[in-house]
PDB file of N, CA and C in Angstrom:
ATOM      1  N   UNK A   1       2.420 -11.537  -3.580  1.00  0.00           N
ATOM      2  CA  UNK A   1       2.630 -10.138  -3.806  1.00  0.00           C
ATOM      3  C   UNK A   1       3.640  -9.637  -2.784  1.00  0.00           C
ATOM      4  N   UNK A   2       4.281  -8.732  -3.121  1.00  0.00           N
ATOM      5  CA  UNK A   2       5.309  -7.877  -1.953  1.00  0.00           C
ATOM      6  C   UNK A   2       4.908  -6.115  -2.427  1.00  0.00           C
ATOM      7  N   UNK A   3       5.583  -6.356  -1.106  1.00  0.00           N
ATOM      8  CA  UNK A   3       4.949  -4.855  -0.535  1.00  0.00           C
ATOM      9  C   UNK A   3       6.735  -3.870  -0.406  1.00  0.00           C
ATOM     10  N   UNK A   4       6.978  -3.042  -1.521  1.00  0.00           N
ATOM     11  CA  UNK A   4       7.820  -2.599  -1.735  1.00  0.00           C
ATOM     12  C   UNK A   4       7.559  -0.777  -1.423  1.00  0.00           C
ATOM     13  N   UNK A   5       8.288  -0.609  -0.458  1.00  0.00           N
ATOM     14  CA  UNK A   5       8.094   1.064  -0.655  1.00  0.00           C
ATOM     15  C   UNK A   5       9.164   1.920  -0.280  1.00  0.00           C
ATOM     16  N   UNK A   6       9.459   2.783  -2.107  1.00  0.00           N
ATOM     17  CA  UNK A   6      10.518   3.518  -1.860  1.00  0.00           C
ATOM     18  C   UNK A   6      10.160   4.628  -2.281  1.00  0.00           C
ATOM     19  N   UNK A   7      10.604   5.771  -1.327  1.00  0.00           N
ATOM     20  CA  UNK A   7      10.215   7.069  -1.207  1.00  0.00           C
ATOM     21  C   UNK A   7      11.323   7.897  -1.745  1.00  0.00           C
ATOM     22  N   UNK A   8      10.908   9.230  -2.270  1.00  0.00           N
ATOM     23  CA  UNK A   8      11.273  10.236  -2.813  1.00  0.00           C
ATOM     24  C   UNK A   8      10.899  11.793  -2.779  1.00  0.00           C
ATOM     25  N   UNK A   9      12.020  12.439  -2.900  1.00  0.00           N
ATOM     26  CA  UNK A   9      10.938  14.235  -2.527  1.00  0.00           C
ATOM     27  C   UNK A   9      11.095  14.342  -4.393  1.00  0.00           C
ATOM     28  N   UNK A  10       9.795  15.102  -4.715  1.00  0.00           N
ATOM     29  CA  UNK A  10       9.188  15.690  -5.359  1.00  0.00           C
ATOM     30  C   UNK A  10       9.132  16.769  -6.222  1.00  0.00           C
ATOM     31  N   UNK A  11       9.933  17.520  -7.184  1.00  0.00           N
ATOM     32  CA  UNK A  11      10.186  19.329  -6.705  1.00  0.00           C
ATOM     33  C   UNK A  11       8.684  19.178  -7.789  1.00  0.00           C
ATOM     34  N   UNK A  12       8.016  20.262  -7.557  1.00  0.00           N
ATOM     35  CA  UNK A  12       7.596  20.842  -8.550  1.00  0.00           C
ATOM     36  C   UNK A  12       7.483  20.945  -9.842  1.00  0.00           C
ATOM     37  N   UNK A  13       5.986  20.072 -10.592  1.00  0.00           N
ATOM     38  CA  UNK A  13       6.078  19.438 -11.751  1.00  0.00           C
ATOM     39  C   UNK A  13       6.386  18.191 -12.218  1.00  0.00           C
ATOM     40  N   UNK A  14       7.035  17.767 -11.210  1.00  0.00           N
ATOM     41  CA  UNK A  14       7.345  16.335 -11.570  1.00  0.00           C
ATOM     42  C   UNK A  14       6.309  15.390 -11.282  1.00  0.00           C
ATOM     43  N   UNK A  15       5.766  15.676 -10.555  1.00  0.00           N
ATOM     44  CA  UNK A  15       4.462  14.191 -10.268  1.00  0.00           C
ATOM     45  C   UNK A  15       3.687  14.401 -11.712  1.00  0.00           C
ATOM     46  N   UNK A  16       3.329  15.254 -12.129  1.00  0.00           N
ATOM     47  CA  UNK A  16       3.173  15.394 -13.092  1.00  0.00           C
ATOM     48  C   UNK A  16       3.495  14.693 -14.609  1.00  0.00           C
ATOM     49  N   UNK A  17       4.725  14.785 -14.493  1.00  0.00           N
ATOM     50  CA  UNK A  17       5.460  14.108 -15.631  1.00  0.00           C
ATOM     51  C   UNK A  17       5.600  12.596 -15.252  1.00  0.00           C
ATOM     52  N   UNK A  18       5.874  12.063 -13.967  1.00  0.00           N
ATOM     53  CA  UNK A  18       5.847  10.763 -13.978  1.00  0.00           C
ATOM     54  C   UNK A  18       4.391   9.977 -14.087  1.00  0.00           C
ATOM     55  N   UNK A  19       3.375  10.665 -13.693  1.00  0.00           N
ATOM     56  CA  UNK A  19       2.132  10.276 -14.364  1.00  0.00           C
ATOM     57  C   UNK A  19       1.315  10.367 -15.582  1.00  0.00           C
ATOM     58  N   UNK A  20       1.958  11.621 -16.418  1.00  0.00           N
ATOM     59  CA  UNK A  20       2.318  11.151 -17.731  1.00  0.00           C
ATOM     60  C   UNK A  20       3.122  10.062 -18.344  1.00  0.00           C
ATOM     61  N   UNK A  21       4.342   9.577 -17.855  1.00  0.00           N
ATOM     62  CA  UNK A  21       4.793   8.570 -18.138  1.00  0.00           C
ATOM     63  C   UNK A  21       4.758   7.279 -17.817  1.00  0.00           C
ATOM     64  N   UNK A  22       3.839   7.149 -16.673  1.00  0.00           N
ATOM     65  CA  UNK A  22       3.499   5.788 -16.577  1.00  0.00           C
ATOM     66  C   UNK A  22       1.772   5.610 -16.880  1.00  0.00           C
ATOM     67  N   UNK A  23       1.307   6.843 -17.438  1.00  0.00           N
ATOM     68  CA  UNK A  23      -0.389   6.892 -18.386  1.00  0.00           C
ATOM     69  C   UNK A  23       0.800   6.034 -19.733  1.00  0.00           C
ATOM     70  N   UNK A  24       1.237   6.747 -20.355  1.00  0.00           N
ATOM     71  CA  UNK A  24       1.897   6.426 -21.834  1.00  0.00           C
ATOM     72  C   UNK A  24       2.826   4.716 -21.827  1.00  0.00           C
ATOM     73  N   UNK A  25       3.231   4.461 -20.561  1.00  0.00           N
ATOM     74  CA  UNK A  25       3.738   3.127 -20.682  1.00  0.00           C
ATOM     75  C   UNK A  25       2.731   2.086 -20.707  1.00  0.00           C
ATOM     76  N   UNK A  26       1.819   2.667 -19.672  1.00  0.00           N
ATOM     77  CA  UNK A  26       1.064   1.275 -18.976  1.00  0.00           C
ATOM     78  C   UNK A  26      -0.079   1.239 -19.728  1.00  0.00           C
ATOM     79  N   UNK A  27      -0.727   2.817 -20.419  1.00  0.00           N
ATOM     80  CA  UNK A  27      -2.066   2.650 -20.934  1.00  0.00           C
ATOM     81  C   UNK A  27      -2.744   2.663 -19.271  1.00  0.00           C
ATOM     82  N   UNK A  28      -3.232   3.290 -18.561  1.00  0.00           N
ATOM     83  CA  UNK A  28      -3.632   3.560 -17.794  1.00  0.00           C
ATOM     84  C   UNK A  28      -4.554   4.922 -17.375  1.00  0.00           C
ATOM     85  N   UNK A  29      -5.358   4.739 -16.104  1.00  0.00           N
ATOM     86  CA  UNK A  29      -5.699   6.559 -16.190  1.00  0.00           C
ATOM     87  C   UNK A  29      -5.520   6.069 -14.741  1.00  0.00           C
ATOM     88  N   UNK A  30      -5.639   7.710 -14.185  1.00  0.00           N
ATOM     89  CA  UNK A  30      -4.952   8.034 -12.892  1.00  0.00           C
ATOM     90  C   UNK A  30      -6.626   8.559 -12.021  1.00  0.00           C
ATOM     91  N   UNK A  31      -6.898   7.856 -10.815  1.00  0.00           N
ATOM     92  CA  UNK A  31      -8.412   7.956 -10.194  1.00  0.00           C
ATOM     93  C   UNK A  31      -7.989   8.602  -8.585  1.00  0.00           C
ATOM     94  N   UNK A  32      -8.916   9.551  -8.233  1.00  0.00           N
ATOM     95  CA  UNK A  32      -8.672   9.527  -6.953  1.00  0.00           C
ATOM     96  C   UNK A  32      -9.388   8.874  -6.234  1.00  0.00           C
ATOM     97  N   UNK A  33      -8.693   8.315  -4.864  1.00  0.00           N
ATOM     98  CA  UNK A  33      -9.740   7.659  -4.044  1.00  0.00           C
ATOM     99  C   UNK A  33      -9.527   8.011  -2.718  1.00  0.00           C
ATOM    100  N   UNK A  34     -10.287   7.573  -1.911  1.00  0.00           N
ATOM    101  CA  UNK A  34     -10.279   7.659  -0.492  1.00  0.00           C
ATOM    102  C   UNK A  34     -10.059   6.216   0.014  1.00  0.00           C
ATOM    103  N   UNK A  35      -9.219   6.606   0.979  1.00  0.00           N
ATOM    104  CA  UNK A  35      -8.219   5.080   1.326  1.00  0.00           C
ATOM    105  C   UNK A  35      -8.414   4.963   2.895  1.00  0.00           C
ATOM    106  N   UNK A  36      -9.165   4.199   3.701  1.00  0.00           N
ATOM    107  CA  UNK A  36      -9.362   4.236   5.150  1.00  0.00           C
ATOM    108  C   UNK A  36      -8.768   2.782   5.887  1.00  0.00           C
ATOM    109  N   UNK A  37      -7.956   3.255   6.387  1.00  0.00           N
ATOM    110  CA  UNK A  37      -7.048   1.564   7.109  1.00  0.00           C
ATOM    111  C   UNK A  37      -6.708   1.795   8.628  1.00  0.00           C
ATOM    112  N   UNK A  38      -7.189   0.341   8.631  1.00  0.00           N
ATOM    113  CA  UNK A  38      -7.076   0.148  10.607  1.00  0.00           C
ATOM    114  C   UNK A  38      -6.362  -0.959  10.676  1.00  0.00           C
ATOM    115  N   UNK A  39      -5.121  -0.579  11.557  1.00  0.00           N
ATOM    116  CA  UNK A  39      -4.177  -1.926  11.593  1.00  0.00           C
ATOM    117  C   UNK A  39      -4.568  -2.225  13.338  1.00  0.00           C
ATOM    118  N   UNK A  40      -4.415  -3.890  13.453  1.00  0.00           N
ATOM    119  CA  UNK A  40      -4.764  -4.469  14.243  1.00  0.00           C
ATOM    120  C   UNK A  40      -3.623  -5.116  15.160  1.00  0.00           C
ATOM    121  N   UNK A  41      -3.191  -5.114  16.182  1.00  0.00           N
ATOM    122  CA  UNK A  41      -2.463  -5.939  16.751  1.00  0.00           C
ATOM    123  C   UNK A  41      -2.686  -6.651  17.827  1.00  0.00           C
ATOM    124  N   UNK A  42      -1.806  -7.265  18.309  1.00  0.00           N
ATOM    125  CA  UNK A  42      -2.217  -7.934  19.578  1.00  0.00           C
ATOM    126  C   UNK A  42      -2.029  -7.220  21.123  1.00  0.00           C
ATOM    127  N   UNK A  43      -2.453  -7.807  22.202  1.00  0.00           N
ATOM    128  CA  UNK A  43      -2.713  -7.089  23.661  1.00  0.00           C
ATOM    129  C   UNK A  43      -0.729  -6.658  23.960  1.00  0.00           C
ATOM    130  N   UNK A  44      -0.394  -7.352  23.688  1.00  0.00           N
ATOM    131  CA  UNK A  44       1.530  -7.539  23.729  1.00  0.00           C
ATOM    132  C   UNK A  44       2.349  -7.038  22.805  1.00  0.00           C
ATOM    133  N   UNK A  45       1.485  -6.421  21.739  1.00  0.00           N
ATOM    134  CA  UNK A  45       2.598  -6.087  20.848  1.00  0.00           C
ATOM    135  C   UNK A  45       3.085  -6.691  19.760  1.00  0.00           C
ATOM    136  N   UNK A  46       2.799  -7.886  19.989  1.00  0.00           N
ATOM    137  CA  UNK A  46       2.977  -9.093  19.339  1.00  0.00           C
ATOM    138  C   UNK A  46       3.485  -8.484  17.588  1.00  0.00           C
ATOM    139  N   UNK A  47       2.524  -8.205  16.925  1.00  0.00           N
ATOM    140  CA  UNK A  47       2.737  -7.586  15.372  1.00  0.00           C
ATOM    141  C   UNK A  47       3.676  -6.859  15.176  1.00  0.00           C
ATOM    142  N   UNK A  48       3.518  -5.407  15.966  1.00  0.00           N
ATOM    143  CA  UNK A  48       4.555  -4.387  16.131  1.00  0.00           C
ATOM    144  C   UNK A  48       6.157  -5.009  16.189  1.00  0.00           C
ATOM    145  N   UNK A  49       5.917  -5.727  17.228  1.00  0.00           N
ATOM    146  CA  UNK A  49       7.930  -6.650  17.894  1.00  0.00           C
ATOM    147  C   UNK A  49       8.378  -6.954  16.870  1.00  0.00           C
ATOM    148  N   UNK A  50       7.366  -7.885  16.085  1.00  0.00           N
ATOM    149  CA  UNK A  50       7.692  -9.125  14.947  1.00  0.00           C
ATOM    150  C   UNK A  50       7.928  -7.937  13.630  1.00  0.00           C
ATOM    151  N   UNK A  51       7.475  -6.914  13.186  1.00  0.00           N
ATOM    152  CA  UNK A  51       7.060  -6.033  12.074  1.00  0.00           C
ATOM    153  C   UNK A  51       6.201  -6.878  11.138  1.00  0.00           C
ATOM    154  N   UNK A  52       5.351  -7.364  11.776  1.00  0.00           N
ATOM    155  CA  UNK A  52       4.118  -8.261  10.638  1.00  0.00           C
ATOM    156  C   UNK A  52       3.241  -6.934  10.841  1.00  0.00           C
ATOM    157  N   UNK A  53       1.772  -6.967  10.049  1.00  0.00           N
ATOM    158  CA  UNK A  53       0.896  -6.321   9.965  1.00  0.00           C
ATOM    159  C   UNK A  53      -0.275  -6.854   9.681  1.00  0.00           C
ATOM    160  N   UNK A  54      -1.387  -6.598  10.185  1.00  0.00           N
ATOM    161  CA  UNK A  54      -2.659  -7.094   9.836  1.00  0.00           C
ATOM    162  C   UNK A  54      -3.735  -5.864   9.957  1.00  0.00           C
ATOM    163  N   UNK A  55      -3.818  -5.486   8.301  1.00  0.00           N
ATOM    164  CA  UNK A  55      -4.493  -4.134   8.147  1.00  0.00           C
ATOM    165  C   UNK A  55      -5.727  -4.758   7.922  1.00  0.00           C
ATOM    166  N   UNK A  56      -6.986  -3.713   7.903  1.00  0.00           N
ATOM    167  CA  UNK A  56      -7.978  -3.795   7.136  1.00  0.00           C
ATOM    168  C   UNK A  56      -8.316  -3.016   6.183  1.00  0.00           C
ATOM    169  N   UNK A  57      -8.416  -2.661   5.181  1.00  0.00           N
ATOM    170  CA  UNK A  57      -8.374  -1.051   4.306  1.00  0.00           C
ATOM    171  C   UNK A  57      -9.918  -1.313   3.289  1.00  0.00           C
ATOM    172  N   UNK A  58     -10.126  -0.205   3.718  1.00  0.00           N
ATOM    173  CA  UNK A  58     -11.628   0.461   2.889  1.00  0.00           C
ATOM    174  C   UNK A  58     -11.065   1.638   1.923  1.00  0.00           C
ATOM    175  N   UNK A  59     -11.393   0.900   0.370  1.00  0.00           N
ATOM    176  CA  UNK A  59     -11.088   1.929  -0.474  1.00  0.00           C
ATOM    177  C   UNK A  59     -12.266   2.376  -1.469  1.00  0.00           C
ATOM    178  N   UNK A  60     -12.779   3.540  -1.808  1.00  0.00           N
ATOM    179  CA  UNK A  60     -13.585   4.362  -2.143  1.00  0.00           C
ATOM    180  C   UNK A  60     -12.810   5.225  -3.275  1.00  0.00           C
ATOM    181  N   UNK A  61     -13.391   4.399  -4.351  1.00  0.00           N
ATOM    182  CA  UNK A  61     -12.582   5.240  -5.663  1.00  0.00           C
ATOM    183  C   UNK A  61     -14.454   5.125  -6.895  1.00  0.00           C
ATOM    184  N   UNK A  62     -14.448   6.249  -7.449  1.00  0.00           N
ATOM    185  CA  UNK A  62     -15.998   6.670  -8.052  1.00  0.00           C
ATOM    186  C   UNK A  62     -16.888   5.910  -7.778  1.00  0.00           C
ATOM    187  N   UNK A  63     -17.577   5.988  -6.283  1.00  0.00           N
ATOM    188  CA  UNK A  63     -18.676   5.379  -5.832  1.00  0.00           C
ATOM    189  C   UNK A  63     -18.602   3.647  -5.761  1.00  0.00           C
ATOM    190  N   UNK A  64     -17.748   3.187  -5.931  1.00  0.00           N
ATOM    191  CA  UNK A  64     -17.338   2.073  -5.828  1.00  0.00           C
ATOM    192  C   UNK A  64     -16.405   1.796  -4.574  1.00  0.00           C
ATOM    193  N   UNK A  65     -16.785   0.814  -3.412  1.00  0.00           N
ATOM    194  CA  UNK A  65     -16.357   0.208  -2.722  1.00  0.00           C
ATOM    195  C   UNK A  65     -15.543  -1.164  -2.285  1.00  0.00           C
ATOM    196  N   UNK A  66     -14.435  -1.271  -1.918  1.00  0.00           N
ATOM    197  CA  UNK A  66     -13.592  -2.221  -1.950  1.00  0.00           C
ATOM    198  C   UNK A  66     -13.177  -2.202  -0.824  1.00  0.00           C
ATOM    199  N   UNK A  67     -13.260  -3.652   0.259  1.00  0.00           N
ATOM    200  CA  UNK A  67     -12.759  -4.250   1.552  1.00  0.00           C
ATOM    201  C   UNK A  67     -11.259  -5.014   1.029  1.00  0.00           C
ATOM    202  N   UNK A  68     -10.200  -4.791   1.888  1.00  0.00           N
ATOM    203  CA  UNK A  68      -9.195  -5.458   1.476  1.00  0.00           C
ATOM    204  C   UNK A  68      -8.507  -5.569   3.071  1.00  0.00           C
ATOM    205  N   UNK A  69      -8.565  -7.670   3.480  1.00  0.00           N
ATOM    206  CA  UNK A  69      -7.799  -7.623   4.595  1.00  0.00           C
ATOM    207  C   UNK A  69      -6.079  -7.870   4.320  1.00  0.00           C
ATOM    208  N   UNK A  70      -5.314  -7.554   4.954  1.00  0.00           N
ATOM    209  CA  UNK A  70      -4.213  -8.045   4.328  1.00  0.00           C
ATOM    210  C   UNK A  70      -3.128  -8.036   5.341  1.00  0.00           C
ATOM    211  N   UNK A  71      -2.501  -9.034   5.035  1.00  0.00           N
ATOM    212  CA  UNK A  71      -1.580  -9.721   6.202  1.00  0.00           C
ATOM    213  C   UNK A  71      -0.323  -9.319   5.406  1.00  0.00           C
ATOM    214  N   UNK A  72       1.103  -8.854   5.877  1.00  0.00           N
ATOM    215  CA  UNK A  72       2.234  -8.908   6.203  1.00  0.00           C
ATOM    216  C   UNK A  72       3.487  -9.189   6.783  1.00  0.00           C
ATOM    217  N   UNK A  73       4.039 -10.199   6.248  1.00  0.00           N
ATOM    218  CA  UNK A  73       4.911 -10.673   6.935  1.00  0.00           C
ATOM    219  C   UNK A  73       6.022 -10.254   6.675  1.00  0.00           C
ATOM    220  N   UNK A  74       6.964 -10.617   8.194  1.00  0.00           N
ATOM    221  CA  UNK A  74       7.861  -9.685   8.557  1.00  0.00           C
ATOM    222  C   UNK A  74       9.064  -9.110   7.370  1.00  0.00           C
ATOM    223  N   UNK A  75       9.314  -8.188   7.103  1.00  0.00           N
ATOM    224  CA  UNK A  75      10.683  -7.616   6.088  1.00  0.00           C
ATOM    225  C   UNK A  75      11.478  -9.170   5.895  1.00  0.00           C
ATOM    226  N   UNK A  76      11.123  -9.034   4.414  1.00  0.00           N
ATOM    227  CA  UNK A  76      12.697 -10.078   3.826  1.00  0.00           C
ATOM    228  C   UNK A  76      13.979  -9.181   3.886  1.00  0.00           C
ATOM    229  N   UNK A  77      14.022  -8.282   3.550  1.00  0.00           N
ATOM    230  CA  UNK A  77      15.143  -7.205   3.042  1.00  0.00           C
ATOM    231  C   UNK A  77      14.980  -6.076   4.035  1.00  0.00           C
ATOM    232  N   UNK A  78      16.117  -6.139   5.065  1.00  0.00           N
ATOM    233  CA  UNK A  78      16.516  -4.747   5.849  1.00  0.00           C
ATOM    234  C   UNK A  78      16.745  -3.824   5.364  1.00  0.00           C
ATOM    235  N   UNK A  79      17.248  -3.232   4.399  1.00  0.00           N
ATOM    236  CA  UNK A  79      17.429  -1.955   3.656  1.00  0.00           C
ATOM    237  C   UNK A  79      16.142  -1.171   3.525  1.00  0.00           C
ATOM    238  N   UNK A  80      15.503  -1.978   2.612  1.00  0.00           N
ATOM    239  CA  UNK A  80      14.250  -1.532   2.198  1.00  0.00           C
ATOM    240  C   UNK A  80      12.729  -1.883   2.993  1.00  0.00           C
ATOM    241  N   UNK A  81      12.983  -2.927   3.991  1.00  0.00           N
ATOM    242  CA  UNK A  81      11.769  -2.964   5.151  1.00  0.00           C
ATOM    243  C   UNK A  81      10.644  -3.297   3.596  1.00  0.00           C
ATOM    244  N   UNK A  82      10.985  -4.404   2.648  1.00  0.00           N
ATOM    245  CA  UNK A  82      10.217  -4.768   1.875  1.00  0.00           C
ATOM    246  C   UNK A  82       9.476  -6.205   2.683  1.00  0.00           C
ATOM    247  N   UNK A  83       8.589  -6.419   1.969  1.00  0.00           N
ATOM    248  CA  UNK A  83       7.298  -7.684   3.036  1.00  0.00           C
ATOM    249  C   UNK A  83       7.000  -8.259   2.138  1.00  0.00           C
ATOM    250  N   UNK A  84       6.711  -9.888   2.010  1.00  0.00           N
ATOM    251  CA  UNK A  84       5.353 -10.390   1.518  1.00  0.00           C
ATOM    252  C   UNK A  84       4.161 -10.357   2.169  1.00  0.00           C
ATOM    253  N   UNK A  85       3.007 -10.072   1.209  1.00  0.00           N
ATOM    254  CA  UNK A  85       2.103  -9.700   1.569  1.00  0.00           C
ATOM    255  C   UNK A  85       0.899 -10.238   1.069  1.00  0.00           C
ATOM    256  N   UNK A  86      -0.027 -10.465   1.891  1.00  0.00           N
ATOM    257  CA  UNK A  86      -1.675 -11.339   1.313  1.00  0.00           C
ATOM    258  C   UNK A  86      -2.714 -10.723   1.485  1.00  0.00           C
ATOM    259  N   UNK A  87      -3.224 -10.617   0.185  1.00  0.00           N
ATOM    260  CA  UNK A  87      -4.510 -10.042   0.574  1.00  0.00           C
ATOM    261  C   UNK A  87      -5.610 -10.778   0.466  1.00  0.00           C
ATOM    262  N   UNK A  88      -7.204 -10.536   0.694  1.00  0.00           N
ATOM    263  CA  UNK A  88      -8.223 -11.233   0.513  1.00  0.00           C
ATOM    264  C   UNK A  88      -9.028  -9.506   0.205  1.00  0.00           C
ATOM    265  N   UNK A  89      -9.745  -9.926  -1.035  1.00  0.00           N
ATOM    266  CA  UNK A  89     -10.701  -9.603  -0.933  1.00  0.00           C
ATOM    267  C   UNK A  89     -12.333  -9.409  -0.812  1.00  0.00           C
ATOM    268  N   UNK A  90     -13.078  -8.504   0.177  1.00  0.00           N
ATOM    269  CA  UNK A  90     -14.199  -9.245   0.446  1.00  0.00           C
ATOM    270  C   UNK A  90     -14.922  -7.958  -0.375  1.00  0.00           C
TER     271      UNK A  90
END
């Protein structure tokens, strides 16, 4: 898996419409959740220097609970600070 993230501003109405349009592409529905993550590094910095990551994330979407550890390794692509990325879930 990779970990791609590209950002955008928003005006008014539009989140809207793009979640109409990716309900109508994908066949999907749209859930809220609560998302809790603790990233871990070493005494040196070690993660931070390198830009690896080693999160832990607790996600809480309708009473349902999900542990996800997940490792990141460092950006393939400077532009976009895109990663491969592993998860496990427990």
């Amino acid at each position: 898996m990779y970990e791609v993230e590209l950002k955008t501003r928003l005006y008014k109405g539009q989140k809207e419409v793009i979640q109409e349009t990716i309900t109508a592409l994908f066949e999907c529905n749209w859930e809220s959740g609560i998302y809790h993550d603790t990233y871990f590094d070493t005494a040196n910095r070690d993660f931070t220097i390198s830009e690896r990551e080693l999160r832990l994330r607790k996600i809480l979407i309708g009473g349902r609970e999900t542990i996800l550890i997940t490792y990141k390794e460092p950006p393939f692509d400077e532009s976009s600070k895109s990663k491969n990325e592993h998860d496990r879930k427990h």
